[in-house]
Each structure stands twice: as C-alpha cells, then as structure tokens.
Protein backbone atom coordinates (compact mmCIF):
# COMPACT_ATOMS: atom_id res chain seq x y z
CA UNK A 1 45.49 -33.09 4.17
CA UNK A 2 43.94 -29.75 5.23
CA UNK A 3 45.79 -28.42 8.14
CA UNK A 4 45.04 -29.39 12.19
CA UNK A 5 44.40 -26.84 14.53
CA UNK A 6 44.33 -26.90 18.37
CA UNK A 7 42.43 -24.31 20.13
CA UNK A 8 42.65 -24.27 24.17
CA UNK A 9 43.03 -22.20 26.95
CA UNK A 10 46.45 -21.99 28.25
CA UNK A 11 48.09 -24.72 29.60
CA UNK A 12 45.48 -26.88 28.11
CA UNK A 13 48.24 -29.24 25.93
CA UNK A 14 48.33 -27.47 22.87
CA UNK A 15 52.06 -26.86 22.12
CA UNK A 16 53.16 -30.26 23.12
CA UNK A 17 50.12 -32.21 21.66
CA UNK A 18 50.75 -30.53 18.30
CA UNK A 19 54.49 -31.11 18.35
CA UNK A 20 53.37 -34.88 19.22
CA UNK A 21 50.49 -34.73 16.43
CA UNK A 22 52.80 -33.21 13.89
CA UNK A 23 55.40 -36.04 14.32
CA UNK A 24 52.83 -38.69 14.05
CA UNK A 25 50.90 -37.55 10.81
CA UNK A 26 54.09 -36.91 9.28
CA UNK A 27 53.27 -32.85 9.04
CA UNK A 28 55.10 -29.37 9.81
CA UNK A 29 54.34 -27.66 13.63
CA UNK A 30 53.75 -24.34 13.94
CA UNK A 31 53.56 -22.49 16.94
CA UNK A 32 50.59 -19.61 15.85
CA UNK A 33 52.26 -17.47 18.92
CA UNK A 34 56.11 -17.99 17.53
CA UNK A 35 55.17 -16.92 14.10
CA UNK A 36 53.44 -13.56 15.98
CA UNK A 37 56.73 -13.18 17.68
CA UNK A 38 58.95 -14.09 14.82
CA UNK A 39 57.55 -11.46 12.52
CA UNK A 40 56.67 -8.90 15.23
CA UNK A 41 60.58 -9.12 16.49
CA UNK A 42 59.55 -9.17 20.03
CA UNK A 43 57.82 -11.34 22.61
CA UNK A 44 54.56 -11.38 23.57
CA UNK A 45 54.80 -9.62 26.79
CA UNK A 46 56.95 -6.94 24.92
CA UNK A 47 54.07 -6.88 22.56
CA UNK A 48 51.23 -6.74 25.14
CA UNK A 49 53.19 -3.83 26.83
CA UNK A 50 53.81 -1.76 24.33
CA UNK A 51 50.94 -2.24 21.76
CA UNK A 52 48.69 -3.07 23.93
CA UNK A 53 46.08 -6.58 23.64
CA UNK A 54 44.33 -4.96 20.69
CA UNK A 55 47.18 -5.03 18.48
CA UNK A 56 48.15 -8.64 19.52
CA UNK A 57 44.51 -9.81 18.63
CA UNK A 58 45.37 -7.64 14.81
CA UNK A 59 49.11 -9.52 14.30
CA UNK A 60 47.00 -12.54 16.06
CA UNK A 61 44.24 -12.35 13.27
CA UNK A 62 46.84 -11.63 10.39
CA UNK A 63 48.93 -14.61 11.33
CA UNK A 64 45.91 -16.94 10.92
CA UNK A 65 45.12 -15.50 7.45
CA UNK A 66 48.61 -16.64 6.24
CA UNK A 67 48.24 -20.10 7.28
CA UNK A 68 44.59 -20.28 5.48
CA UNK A 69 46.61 -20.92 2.27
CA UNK A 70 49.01 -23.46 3.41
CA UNK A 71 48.28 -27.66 3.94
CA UNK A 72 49.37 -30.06 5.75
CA UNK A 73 50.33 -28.15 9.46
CA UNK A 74 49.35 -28.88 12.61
CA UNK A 75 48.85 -25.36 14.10
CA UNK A 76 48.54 -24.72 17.95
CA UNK A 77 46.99 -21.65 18.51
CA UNK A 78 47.47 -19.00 21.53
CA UNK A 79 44.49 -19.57 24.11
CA UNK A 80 42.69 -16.08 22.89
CA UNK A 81 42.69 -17.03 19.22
CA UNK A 82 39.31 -18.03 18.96
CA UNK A 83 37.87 -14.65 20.66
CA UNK A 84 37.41 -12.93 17.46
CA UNK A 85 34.43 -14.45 15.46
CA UNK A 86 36.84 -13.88 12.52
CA UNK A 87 39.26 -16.04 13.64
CA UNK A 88 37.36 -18.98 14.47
CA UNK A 89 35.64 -18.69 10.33
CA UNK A 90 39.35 -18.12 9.53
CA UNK A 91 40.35 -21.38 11.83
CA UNK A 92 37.41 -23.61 10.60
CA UNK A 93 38.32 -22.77 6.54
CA UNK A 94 41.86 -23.33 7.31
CA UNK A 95 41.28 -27.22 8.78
CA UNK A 96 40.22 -29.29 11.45
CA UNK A 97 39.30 -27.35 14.40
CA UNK A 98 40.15 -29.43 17.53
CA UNK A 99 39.56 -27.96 21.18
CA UNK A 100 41.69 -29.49 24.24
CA UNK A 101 40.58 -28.26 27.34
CA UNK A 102 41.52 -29.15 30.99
CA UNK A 103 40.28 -28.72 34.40
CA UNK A 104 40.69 -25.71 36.46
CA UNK A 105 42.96 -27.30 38.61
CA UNK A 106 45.22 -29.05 36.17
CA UNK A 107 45.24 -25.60 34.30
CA UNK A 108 46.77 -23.92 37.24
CA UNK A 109 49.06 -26.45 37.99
CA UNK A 110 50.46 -26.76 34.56
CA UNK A 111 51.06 -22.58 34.79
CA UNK A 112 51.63 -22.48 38.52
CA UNK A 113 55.65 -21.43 37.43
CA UNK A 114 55.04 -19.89 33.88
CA UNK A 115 55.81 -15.85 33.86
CA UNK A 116 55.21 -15.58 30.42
CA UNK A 117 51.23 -15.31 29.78
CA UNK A 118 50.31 -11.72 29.75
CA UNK A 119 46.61 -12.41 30.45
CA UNK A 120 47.70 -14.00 33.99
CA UNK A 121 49.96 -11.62 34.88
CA UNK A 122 47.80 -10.24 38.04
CA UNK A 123 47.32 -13.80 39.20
CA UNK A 124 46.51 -17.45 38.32
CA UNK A 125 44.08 -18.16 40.96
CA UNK A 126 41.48 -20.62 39.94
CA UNK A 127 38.58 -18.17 40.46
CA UNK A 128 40.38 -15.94 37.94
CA UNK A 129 41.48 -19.17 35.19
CA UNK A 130 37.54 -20.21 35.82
CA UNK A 131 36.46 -16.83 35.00
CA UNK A 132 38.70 -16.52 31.87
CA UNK A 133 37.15 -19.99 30.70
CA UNK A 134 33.79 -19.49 31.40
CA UNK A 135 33.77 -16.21 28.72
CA UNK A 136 35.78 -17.89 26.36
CA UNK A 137 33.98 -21.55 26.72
CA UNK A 138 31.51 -20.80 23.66
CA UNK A 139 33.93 -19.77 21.12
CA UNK A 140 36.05 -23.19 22.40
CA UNK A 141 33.00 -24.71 21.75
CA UNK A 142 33.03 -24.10 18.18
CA UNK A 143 34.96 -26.42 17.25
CA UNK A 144 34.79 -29.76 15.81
CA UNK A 145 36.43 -31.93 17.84
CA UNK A 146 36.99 -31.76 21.65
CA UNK A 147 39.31 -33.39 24.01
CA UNK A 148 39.25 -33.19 28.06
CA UNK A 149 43.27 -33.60 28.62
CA UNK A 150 43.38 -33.78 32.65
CA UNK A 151 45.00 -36.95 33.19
CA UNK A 152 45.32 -38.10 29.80
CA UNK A 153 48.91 -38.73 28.38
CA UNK A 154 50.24 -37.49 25.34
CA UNK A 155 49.96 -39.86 23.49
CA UNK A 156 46.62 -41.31 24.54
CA UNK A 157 45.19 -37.30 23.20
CA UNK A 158 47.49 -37.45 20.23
CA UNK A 159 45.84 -40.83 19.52
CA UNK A 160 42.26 -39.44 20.17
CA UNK A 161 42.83 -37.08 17.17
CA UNK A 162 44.35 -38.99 14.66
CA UNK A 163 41.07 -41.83 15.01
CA UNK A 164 38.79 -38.66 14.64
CA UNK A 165 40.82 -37.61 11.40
CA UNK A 166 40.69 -41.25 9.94
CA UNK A 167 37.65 -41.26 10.33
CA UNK A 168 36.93 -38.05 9.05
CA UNK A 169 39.12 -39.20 6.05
C-alpha cells in the first residue's frame, strides 16, 4: 500500500484520525510536524521564532521528500503543508491525499486552549481561522478525498477512509 496522507487545517482531526487510521490498516503513524521537530531539535514555536516561517516551510518541504520513498504510513501533515505547490505534487506522488476539514466553529473550539500553533498566536477568532481557510481552501482542495469532520466521531471518519481506499484498491 502507498502511503495515506491527511491534509487539514488545524484542529481539523488529523493527528488523532491518523493515529486511528494507522491502527486500523495495520500501518506506521507519523506525525509530518514531530519528524520536523525531531530532526530540527527544537519545537515548532522555537523554530518559527528563531528561523522564521520560511525556514519551517524548507525543513517542512524536506520532510515530505523523505517520506516520498517510504510505503505503507499514514502521514498527518501540519495544516500549512499543502501551501507550497511543491508539496502538494510531493504529497499526491507519495499516496493518497485525503483532506479533513471542519467548521469554523468546531475549529476554534477544538484550539480554544492550544498555545502551541504559531500561526494563531495573535488570536483564534473565527474571523481570523475563516480568513486563514479561505486562502488555503484551494490547495485543501487538491486532494483526492475529502471529509467534513464537525460532528463526526472517530471512528465514523476513520471508517469513511478506509471504504474510499477499498475501493480505490
């Protein structure tokens, strides 16, 4: 099996969906963000701070080429991932491209308490998470399977995706 990867906006489901998927399908998670950190040897706050986004997007981008030659993951990807055109060509030769998204609201709520998203750091408001997905919605777009997850369980959206990849075969 070629390799499953969530794209999202934060908060959309993607960390816990994949750790679900991963589970089901019998595969290896990996947390795209973790690896960044793991090699980078410091968080991505510390990384945003220091370096700067542009950097990020380069350890972001470098970090997707190095799954491209691996099988079998289910990869959850950080919500900016699919900004870069050659990231998404990167994404879509390394698998299965799936998209979860979420409503504004359950988006906010989900990262009402969470202090560790750079890109929110001067606020969480809906007008600004509404903002953030409106730019970003075309490159979540391209993808080739998309799931709404606002009030859907876990297991109902891990469920969704593994009928799309039988299907897919």
């Amino acid at each position: 099996m070629r390799n499953v990867i969530l794209t999202g906006f934060m908060g959309s489901g993607k960390s816990t969906v994949g750790q679900c998927l991963a589970m089901r399908l019998g595969s290896r998670y990996l947390d795209l963000d973790a690896l960044i950190v793991s090699q980078a040897g410091g968080s991505i706050n510390d990384i945003f701070a220091r370096y700067g986004e542009p950097h990020f997007r380069q350890l972001e981008t470098e970090a997707i080429r190095s799954i491209s030659a691996c099988d079998g993951l289910v990869v959850s990807t950080g919500g900016g991932a699919v900004i870069s055109p050659v990231n998404r060509e990167l994404l879509h030769a390394a698998g299965v491209v799936v998209n979860l998204t979420a409503s504004i609201e359950e988006i906010a709520a989900r990262l009402a308490n969470d202090t560790e998203r750079p890109l929110l750091r001067e606020g969480r408001s809906p007008e600004r998470i509404a903002a953030m997905l409106a730019e970003r919605e075309p490159m979540y777009a391209d993808a080739d399977l998309r799931i709404d997850t606002t009030g859907k369980s876990v297991e109902d959206v891990v469920a969704e995706i593994a009928r799309f990849l039988e299907a897919k075969g």
